[in-house]
PDB file of N, CA and C in Angstrom:
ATOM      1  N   UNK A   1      96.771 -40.973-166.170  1.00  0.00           N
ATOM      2  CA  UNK A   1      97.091 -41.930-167.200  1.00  0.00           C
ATOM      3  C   UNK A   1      97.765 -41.208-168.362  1.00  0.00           C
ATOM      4  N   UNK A   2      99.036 -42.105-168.647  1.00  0.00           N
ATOM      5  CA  UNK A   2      99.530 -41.058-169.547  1.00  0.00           C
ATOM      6  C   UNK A   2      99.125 -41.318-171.125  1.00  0.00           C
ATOM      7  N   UNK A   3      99.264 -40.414-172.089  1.00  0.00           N
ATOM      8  CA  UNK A   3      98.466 -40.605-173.244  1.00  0.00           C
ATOM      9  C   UNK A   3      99.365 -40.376-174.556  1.00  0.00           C
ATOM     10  N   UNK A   4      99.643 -40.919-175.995  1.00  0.00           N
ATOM     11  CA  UNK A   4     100.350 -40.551-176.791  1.00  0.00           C
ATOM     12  C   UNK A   4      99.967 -39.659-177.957  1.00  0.00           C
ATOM     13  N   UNK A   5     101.186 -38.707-178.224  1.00  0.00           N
ATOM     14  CA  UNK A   5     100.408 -37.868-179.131  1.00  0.00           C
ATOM     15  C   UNK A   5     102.284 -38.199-180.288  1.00  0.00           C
ATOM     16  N   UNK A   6     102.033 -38.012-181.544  1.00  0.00           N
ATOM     17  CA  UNK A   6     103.004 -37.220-182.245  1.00  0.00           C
ATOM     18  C   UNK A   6     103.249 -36.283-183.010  1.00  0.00           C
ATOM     19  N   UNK A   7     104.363 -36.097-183.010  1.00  0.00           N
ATOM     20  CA  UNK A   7     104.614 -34.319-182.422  1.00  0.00           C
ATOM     21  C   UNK A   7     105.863 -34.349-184.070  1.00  0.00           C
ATOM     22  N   UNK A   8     106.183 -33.447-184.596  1.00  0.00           N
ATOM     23  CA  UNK A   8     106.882 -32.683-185.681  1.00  0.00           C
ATOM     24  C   UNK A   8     107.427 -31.127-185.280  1.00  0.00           C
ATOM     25  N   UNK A   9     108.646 -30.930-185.725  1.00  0.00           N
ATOM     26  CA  UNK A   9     108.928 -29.445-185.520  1.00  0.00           C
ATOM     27  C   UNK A   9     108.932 -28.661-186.861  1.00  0.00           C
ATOM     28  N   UNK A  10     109.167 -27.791-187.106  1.00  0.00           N
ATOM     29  CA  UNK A  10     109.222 -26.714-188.423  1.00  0.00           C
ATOM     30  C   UNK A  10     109.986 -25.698-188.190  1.00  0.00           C
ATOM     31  N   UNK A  11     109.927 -25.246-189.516  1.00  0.00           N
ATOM     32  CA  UNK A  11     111.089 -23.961-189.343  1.00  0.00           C
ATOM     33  C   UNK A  11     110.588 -23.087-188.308  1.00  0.00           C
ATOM     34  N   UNK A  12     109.201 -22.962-188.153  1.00  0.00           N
ATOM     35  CA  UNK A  12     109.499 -21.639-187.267  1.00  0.00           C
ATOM     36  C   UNK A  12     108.955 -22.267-185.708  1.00  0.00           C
ATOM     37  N   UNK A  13     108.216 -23.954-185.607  1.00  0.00           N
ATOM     38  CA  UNK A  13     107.853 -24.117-184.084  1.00  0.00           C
ATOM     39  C   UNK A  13     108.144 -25.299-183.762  1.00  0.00           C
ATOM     40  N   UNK A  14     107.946 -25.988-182.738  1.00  0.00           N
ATOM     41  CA  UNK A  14     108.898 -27.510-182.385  1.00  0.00           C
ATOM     42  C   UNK A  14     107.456 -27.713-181.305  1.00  0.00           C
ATOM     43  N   UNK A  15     107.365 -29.198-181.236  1.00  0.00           N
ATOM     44  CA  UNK A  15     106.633 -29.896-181.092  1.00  0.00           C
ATOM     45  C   UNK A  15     104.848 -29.804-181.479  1.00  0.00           C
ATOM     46  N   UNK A  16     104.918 -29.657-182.531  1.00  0.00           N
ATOM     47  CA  UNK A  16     103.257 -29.288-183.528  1.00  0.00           C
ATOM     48  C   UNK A  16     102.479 -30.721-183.581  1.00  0.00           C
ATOM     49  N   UNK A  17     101.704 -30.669-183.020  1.00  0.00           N
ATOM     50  CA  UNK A  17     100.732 -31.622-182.891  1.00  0.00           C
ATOM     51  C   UNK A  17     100.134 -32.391-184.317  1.00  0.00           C
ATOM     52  N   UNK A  18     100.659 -33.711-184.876  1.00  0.00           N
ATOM     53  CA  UNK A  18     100.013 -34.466-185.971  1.00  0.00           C
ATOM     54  C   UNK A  18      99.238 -35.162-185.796  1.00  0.00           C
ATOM     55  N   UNK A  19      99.309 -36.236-184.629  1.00  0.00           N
ATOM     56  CA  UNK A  19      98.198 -37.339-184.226  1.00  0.00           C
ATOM     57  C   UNK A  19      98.236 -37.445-183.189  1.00  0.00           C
ATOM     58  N   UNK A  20      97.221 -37.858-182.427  1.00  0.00           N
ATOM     59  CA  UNK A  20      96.679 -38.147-181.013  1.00  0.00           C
ATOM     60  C   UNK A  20      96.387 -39.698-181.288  1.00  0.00           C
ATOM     61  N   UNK A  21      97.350 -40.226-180.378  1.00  0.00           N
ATOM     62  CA  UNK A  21      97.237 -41.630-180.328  1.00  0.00           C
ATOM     63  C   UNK A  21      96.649 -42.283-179.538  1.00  0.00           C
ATOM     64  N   UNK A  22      96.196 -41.559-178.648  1.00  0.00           N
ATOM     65  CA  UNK A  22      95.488 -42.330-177.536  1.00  0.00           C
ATOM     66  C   UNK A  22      96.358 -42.803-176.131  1.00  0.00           C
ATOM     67  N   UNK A  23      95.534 -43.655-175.503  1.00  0.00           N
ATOM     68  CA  UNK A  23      96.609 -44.237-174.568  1.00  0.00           C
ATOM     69  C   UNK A  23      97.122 -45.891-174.616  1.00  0.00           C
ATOM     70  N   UNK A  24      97.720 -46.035-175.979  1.00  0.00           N
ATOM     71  CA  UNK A  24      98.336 -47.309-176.198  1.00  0.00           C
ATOM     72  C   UNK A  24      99.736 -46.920-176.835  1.00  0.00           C
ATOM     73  N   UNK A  25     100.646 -47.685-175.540  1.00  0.00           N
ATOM     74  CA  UNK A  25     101.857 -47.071-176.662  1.00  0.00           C
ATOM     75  C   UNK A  25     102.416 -47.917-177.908  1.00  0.00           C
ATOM     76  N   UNK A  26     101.764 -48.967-177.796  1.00  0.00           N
ATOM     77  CA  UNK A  26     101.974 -50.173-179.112  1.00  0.00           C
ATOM     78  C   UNK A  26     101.465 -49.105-180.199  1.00  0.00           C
ATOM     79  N   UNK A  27      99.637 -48.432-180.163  1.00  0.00           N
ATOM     80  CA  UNK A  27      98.978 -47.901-181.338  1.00  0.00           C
ATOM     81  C   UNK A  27     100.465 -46.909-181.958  1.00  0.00           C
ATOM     82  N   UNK A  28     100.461 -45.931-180.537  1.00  0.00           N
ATOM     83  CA  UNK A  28     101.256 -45.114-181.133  1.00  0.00           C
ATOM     84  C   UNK A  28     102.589 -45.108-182.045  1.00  0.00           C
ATOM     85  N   UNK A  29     103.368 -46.442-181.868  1.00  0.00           N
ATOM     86  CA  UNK A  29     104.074 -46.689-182.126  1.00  0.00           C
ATOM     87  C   UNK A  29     104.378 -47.543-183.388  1.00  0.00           C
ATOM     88  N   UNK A  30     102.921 -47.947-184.077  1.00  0.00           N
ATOM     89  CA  UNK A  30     102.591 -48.982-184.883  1.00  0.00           C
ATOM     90  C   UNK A  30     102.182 -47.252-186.050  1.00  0.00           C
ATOM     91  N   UNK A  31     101.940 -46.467-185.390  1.00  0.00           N
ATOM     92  CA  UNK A  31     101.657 -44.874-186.432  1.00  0.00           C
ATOM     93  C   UNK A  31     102.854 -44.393-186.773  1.00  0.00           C
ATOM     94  N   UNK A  32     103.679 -44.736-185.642  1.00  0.00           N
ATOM     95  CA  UNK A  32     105.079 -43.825-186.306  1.00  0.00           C
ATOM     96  C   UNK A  32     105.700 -44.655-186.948  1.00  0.00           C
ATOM     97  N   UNK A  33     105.513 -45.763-187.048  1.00  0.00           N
ATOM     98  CA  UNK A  33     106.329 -46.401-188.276  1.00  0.00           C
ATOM     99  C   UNK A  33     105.976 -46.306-189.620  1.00  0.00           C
ATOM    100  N   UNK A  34     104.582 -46.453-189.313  1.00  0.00           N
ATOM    101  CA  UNK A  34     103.643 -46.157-190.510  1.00  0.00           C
ATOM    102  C   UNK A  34     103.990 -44.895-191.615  1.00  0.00           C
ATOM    103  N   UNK A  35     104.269 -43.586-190.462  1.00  0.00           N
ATOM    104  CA  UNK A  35     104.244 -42.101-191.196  1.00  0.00           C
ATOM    105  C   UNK A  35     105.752 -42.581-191.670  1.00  0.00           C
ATOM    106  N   UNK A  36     106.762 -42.955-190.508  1.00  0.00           N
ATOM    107  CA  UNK A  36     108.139 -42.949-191.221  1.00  0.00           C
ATOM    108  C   UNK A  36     108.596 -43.962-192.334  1.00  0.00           C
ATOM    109  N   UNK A  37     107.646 -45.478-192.540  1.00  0.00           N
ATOM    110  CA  UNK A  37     108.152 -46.225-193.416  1.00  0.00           C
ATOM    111  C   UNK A  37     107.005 -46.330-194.498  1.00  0.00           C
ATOM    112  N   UNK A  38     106.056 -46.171-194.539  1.00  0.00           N
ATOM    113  CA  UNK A  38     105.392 -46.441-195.377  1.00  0.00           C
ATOM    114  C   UNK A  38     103.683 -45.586-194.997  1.00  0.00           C
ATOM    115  N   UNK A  39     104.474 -44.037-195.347  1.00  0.00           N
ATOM    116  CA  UNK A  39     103.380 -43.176-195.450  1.00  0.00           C
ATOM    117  C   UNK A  39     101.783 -42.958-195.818  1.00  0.00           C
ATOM    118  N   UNK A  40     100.579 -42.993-195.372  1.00  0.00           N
ATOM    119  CA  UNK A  40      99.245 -42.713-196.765  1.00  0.00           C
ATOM    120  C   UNK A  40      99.543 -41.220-197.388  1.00  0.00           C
ATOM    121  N   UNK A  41      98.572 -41.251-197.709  1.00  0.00           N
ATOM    122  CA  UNK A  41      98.657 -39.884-198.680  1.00  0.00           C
ATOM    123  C   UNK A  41      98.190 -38.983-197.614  1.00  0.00           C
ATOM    124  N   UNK A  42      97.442 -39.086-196.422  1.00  0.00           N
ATOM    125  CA  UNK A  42      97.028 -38.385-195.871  1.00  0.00           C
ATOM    126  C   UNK A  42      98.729 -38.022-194.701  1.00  0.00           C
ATOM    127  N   UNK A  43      99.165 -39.237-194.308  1.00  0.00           N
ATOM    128  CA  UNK A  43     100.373 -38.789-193.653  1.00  0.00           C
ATOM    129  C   UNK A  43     101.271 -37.734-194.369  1.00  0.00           C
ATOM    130  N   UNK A  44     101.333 -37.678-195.196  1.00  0.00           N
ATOM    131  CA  UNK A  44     102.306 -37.020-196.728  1.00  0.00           C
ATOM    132  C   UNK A  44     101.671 -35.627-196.269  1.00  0.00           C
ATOM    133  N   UNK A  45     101.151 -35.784-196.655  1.00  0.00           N
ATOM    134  CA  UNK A  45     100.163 -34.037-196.249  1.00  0.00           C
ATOM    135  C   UNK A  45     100.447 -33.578-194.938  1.00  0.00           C
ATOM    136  N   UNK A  46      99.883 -34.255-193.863  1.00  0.00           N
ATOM    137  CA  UNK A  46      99.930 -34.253-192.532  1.00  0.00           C
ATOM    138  C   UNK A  46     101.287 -33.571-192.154  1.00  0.00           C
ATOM    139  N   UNK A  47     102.242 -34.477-192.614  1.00  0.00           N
ATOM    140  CA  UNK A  47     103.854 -33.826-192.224  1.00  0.00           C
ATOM    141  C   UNK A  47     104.774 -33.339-193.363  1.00  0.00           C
ATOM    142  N   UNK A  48     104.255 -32.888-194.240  1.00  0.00           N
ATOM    143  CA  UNK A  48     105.201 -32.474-195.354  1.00  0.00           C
ATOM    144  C   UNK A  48     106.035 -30.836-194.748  1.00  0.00           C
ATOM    145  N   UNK A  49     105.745 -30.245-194.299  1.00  0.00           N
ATOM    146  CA  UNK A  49     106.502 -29.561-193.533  1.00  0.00           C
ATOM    147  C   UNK A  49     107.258 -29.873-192.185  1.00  0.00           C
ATOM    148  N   UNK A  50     107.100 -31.091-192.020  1.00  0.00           N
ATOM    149  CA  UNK A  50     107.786 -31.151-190.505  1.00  0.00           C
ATOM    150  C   UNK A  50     109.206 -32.137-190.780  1.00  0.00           C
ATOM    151  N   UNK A  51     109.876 -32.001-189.268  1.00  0.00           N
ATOM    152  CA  UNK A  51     110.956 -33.223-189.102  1.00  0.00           C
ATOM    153  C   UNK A  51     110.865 -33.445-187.994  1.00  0.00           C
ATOM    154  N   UNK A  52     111.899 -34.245-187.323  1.00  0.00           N
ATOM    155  CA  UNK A  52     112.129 -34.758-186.397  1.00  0.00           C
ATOM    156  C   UNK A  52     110.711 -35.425-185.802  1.00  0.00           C
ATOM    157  N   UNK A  53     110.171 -36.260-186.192  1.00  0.00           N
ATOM    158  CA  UNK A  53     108.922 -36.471-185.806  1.00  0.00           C
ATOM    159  C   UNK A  53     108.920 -37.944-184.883  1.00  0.00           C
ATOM    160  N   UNK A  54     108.165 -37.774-184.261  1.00  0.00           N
ATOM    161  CA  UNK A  54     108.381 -38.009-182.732  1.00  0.00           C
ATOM    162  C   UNK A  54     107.556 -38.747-181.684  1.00  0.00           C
ATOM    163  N   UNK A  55     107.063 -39.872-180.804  1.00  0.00           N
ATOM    164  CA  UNK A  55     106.248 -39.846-179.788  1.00  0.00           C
ATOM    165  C   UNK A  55     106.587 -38.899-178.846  1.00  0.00           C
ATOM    166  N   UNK A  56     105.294 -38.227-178.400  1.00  0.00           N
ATOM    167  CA  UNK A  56     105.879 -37.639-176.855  1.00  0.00           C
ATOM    168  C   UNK A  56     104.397 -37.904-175.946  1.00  0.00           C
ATOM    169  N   UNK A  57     104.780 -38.059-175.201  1.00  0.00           N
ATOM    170  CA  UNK A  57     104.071 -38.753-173.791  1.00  0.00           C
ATOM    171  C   UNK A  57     103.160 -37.457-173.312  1.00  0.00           C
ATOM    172  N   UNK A  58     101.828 -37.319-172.932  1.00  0.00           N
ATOM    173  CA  UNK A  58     101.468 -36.465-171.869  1.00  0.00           C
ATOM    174  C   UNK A  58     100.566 -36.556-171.181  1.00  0.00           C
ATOM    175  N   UNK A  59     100.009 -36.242-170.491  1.00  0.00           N
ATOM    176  CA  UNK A  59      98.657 -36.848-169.191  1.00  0.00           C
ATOM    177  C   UNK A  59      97.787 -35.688-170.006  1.00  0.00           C
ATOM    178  N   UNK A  60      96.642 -36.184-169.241  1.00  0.00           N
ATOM    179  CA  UNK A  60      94.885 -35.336-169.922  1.00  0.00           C
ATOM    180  C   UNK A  60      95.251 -34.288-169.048  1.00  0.00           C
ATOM    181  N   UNK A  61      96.155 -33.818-168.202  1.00  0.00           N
ATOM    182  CA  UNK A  61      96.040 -32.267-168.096  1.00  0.00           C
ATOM    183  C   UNK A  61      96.894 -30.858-168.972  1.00  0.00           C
ATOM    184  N   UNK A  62      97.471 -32.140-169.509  1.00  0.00           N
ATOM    185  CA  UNK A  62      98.445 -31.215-170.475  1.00  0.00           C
ATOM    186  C   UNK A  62      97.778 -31.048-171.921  1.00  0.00           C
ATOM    187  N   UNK A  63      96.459 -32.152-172.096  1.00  0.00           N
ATOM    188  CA  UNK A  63      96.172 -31.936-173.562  1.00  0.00           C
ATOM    189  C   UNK A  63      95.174 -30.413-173.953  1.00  0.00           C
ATOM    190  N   UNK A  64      95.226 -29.679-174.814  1.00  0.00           N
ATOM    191  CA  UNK A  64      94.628 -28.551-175.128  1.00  0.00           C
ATOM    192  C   UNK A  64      93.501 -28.346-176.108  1.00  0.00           C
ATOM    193  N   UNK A  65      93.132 -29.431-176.916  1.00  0.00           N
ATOM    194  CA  UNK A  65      92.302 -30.034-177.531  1.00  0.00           C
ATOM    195  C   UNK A  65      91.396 -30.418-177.656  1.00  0.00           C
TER     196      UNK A  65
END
């Protein structure tokens, strides 16, 4: 089952783990609008070093967490 996480890169690494969304891709997708249109203070923090920020897809054997 595949599962959503989003992901940010930085100057020095690319795909850095911000949120674990679970396995809904509506949730996940209802977060990234959130961080990109209308941030909390905790998102602000969360990605103030990152860009390109991102869903990316992965199954429970890829998670490391």
């Amino acid at each position: 089952m595949a599962e959503y996480i989003i992901v940010g890169d930085t100057e020095n690494y690319t795909n850095c783990l911000i949120y674990a969304c679970g396995t809904l891709k509506e949730h996940a997708i209802e977060v990234l609008n959130r961080i990109l249109n209308n941030p909390t203070r905790d998102d602000k923090y969360l990605t103030r070093k990152h860009n390109n920020i991102r869903i990316e897809t992965i199954t429970r054997d890829e998670k490391w967490w």
